[in-house]
Protein backbone atom coordinates (compact mmCIF):
# COMPACT_ATOMS: atom_id res chain seq x y z
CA UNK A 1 32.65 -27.48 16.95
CA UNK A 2 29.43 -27.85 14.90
CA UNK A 3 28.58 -25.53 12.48
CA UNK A 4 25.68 -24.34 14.20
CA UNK A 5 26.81 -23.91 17.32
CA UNK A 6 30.19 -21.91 15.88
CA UNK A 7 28.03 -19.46 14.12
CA UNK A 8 26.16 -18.48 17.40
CA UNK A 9 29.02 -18.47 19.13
CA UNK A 10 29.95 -16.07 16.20
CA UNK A 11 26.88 -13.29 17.01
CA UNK A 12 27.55 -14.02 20.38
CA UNK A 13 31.65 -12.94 20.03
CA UNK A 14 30.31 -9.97 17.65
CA UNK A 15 27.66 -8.49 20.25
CA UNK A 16 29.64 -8.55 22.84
CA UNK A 17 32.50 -6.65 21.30
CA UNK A 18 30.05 -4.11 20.20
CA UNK A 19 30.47 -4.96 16.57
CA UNK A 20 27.19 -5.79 15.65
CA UNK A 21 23.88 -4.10 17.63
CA UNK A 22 21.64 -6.17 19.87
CA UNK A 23 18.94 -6.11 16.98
CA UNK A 24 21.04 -7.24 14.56
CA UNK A 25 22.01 -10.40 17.05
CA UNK A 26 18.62 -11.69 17.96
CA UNK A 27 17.94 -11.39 14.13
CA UNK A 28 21.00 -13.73 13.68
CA UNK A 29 20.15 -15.51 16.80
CA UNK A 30 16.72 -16.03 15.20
CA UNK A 31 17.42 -17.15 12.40
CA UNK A 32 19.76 -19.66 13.67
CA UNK A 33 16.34 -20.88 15.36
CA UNK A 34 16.99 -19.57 18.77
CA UNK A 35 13.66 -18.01 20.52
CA UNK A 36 13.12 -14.78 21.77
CA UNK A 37 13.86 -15.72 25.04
CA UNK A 38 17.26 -17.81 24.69
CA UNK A 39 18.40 -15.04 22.35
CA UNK A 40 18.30 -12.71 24.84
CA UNK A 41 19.30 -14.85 27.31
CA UNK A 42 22.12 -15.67 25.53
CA UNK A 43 22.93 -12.08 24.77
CA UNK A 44 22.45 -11.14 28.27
CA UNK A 45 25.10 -13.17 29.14
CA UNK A 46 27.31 -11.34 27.11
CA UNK A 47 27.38 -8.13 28.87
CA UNK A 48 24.15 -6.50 28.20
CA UNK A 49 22.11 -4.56 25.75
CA UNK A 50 24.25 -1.90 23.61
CA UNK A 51 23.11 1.44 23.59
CA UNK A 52 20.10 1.86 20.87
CA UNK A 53 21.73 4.78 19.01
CA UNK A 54 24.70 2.11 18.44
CA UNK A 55 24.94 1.72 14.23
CA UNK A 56 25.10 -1.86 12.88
CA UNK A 57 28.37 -2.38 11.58
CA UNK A 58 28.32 -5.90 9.65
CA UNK A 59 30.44 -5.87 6.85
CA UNK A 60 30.15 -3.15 4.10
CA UNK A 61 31.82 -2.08 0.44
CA UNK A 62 31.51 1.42 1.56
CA UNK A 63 34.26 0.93 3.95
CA UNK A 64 36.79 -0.58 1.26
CA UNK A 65 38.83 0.62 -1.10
CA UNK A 66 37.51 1.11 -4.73
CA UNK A 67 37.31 -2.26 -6.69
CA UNK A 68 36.96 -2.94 -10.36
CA UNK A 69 34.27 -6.33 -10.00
CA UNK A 70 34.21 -6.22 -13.93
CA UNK A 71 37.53 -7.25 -14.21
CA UNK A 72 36.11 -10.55 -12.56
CA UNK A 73 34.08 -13.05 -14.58
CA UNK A 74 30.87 -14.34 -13.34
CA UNK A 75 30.75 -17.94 -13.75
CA UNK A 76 28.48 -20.95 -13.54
CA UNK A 77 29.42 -24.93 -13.47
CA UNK A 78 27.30 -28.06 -12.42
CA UNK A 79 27.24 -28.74 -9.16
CA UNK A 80 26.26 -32.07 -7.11
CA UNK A 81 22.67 -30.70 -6.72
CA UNK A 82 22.64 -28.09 -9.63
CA UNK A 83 24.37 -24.94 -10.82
CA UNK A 84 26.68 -23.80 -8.48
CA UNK A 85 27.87 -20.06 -8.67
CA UNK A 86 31.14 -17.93 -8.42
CA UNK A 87 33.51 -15.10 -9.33
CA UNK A 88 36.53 -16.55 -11.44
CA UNK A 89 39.68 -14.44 -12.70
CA UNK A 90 42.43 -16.16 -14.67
CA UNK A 91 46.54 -15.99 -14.65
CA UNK A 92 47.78 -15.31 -17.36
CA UNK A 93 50.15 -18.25 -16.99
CA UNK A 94 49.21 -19.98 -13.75
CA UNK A 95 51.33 -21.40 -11.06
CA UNK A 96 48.81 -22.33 -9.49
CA UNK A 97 45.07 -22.43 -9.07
CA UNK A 98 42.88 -21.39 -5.57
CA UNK A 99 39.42 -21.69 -4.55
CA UNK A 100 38.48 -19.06 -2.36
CA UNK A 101 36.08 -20.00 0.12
CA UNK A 102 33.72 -16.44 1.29
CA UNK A 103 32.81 -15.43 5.18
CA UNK A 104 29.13 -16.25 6.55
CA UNK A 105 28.02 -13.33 4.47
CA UNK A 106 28.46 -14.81 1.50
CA UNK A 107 30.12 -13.92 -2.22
CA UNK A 108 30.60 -10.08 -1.32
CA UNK A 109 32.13 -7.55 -3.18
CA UNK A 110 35.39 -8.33 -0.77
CA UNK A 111 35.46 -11.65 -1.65
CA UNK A 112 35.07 -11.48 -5.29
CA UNK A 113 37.87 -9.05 -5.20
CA UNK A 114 40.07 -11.86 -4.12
CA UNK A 115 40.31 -13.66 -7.35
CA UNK A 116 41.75 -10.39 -9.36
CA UNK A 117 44.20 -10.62 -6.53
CA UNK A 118 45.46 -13.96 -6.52
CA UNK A 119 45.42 -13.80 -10.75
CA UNK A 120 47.77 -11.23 -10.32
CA UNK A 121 50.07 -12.56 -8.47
CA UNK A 122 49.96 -15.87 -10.51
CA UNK A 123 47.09 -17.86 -9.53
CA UNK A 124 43.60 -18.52 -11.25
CA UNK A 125 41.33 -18.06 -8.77
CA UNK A 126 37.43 -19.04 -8.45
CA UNK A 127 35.37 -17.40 -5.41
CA UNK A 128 32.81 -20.13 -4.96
CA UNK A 129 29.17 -19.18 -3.31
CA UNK A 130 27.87 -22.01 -0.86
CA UNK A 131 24.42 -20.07 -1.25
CA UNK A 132 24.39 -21.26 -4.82
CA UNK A 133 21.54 -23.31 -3.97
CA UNK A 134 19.68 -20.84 -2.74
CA UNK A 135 19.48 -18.87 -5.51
CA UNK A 136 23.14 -17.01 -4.73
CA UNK A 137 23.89 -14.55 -2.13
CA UNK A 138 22.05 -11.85 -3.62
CA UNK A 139 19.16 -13.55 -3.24
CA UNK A 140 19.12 -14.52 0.53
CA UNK A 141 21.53 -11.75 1.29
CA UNK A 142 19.53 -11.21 5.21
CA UNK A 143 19.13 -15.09 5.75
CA UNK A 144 22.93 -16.30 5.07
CA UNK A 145 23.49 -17.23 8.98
CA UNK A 146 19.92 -19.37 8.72
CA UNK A 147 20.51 -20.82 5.08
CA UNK A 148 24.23 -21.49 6.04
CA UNK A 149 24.03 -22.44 9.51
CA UNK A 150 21.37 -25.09 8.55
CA UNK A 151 23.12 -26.34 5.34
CA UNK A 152 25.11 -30.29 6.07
CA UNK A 153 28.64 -30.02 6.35
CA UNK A 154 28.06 -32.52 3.03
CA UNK A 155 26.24 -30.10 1.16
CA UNK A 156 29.13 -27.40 1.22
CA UNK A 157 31.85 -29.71 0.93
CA UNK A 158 30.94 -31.48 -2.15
CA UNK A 159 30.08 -27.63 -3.50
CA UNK A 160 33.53 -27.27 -2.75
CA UNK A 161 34.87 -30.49 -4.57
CA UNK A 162 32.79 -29.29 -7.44
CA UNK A 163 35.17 -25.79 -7.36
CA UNK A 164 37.81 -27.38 -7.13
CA UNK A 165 36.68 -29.65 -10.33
CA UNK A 166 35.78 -26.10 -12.17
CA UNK A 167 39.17 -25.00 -11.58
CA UNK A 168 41.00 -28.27 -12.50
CA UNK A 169 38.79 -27.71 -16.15
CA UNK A 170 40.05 -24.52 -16.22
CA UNK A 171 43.77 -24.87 -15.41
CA UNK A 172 44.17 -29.07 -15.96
CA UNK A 173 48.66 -28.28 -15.62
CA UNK A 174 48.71 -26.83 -12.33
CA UNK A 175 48.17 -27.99 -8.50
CA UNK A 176 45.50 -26.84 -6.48
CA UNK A 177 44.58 -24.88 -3.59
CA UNK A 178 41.87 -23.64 -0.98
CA UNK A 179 41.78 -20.48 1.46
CA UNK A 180 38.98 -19.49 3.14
CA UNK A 181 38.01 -16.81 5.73
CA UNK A 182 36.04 -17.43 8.95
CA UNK A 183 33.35 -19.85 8.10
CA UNK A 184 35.39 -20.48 4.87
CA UNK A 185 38.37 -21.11 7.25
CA UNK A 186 36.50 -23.79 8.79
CA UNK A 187 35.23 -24.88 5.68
CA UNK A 188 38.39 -25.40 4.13
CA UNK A 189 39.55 -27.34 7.40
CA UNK A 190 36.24 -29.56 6.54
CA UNK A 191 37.69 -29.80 2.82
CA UNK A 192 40.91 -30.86 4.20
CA UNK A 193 39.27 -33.65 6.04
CA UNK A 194 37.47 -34.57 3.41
CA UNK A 195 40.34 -35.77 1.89
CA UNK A 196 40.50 -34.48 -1.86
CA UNK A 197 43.56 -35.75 -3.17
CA UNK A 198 43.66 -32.67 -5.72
CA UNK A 199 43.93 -30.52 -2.69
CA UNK A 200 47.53 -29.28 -2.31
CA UNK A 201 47.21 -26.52 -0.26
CA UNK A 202 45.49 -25.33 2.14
CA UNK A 203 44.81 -22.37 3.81
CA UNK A 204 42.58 -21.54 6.54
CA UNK A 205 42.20 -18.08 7.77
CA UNK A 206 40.85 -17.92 11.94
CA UNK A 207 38.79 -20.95 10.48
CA UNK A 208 37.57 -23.47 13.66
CA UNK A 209 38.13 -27.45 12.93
CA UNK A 210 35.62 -29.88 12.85
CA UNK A 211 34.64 -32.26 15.71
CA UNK A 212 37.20 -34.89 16.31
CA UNK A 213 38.81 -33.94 12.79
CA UNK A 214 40.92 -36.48 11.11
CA UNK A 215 43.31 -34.81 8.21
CA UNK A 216 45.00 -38.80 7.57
CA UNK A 217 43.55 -38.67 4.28
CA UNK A 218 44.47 -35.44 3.20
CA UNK A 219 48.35 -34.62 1.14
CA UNK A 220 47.24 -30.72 1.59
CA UNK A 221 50.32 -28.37 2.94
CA UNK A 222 48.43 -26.21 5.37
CA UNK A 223 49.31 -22.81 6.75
CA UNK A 224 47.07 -22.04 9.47
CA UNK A 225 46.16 -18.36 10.35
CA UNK A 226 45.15 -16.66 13.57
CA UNK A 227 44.88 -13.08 14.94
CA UNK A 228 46.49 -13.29 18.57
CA UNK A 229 43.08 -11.43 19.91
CA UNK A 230 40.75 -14.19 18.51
CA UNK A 231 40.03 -16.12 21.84
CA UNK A 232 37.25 -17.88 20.76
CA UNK A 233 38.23 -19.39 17.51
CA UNK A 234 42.04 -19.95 18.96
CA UNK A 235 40.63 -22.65 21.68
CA UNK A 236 40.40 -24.77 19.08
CA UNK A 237 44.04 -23.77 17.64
CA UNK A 238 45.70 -26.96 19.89
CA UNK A 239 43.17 -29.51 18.54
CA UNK A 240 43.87 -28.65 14.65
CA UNK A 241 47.00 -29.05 14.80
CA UNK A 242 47.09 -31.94 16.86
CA UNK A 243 45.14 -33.68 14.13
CA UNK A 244 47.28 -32.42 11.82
CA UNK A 245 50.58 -33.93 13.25
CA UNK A 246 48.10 -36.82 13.77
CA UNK A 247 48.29 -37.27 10.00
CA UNK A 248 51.38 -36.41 9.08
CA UNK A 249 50.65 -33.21 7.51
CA UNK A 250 53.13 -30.62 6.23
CA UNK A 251 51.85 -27.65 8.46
CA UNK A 252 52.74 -24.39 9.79
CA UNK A 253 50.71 -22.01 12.06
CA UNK A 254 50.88 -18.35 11.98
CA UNK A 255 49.31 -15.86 14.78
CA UNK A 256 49.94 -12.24 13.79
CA UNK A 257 50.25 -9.84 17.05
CA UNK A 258 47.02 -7.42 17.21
CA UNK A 259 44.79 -9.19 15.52
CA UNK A 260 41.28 -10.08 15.63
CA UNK A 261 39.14 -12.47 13.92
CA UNK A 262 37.87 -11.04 10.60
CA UNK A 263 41.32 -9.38 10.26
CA UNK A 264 42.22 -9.79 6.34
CA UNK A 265 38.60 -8.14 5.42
CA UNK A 266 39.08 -4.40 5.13
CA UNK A 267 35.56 -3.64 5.16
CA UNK A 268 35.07 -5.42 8.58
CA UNK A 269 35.44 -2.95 12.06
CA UNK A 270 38.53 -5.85 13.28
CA UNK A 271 39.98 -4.98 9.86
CA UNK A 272 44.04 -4.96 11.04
CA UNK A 273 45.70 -3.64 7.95
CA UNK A 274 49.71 -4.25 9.48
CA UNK A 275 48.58 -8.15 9.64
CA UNK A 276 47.03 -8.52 6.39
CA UNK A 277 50.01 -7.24 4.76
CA UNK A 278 52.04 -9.62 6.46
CA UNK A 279 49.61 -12.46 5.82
CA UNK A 280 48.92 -12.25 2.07
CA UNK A 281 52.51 -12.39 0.99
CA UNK A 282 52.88 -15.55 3.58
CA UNK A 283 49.74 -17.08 1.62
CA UNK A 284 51.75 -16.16 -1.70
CA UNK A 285 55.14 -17.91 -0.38
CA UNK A 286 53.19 -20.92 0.95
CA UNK A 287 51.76 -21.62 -2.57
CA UNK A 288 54.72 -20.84 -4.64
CA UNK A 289 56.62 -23.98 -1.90
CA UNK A 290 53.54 -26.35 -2.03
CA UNK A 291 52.19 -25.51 -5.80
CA UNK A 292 55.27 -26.74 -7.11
């Protein structure tokens, strides 16, 4: 599925299940340069307008748990077309290292959060931000469905090589790994077939494939993640791993019971805290096997 047409298939999924307001998706339609008319169109399709008094509901820090951001370092490195940004926490003695790869919405507060997790636990961890370009997330914090859904599939990949180079400066004795969430689930399936041989692991959380995707030059492990209740992005569950059997890829895939998409982000309404405790320690096991 092309980016493009994954992200509106994104607002579409959202408005429908009444997580987002019909506002809020014509803006996204909009700025994923869909008119007036085909937004609502489109939307219209989906069941109808929500009720007006309906709150928007897009991801917030005021629904999560205190965090401590300081503890993470803001970093900068050179990038293929400039500084590239990110949110970087070191092991104290690595066993591996893991570029996190954020949602649509960019380097949040949730995301950065990730790297203090995964240092604790034993990995160095850099939270790249694709919007790097743009001046960062902060700075096009309304726009990151236009900026990202318009962005080459070239553009945030090599971004992504480039992480991956930050974090091989950074920890040059261990192996390397990517998970990503949503968008950054497809994204790291785009790394994968990219075929970075520094790539170990790989991790893609309810992350969608891209077209016609050939893994054969990737020697990334991959532990695929679903939530059982994500139709839309599990159509295109059969088709990964077909291309990953294709290539001969060590592989498993995991659907936890419940779930939706967005699952693992506890500041998102499909937040399914049973399956994200399940799935973080199966991310831990699948690095401490494949980061050998």
């Amino acid at each position: 599925m092309a980016l493009r047409d994954y992200l509106l298939s994104e607002v579409t999924h959202d408005y429908a299940d009444a997580v987002v307001t019909r506002r809020e998706a014509m803006r996204r339609l909009g700025l994923l340069g869909l008119s007036a008319a085909a937004a609502g169109a489109l939307l219209a399709a989906c069941g109808g307008d929500r009720a007006p008094e309906q709150s928007e509901t897009r991801p917030t820090d005021t629904l999560a748990p205190p965090r401590s951001p300081s503890a993470v370092e803001d970093v900068t490195f050179a990038g293929p077309r400039g500084d590239v940004f990110g949110a970087f926490a070191a092991a104290p003695k690595a066993k591996g290292a893991v570029l996190v790869i954020h949602e649509i919405f960019g380097l949040t507060d949730h995301i950065r959060s990730l790297p203090l997790r995964f240092a604790a636990d034993g990995y160095t961890a850099l939270a790249i931000d694709l919007l790097s370009e743009e001046g960062g997330t902060a700075a096009v914090a309304d726009d990151t469905f236009g900026v990202l859904g318009g962005a080459s599939e070239e553009r945030l990949v090599a971004d992504m090589r480039a992480g991956l180079g930050e974090l091989e400066r950074r920890e040059p004795d261990v192996e390397l790994a990517a998970v990503g969430f949503c968008f950054g689930g497809g994204m790291v399936w785009a790394l994968v077939a990219s075929g970075d041989p520094r790539l170990a692991a790989a991790v893609p959380f309810y992350g969608t494939p891209p077209d016609d995707a050939d893994f054969s030059g990737s020697k990334a492990a991959v532990l695929a993640i679903y939530g059982e209740l994500d139709a839309r992005v599990n159509g295109t569950r059969e088709q990964a791993v077909a291309a990953l059997e294709a290539a001969g890829l060590t592989h498993e895939v995991r659907t936890f019971a419940g779930a939706d998409h967005g699952f693992f982000n506890d500041t998102s309404p499909r937040y399914n805290a049973t399956a994200a405790a399940e799935a973080y320690p199966a991310v831990l096991d699948w690095f401490a096997e494949h980061l050998a």
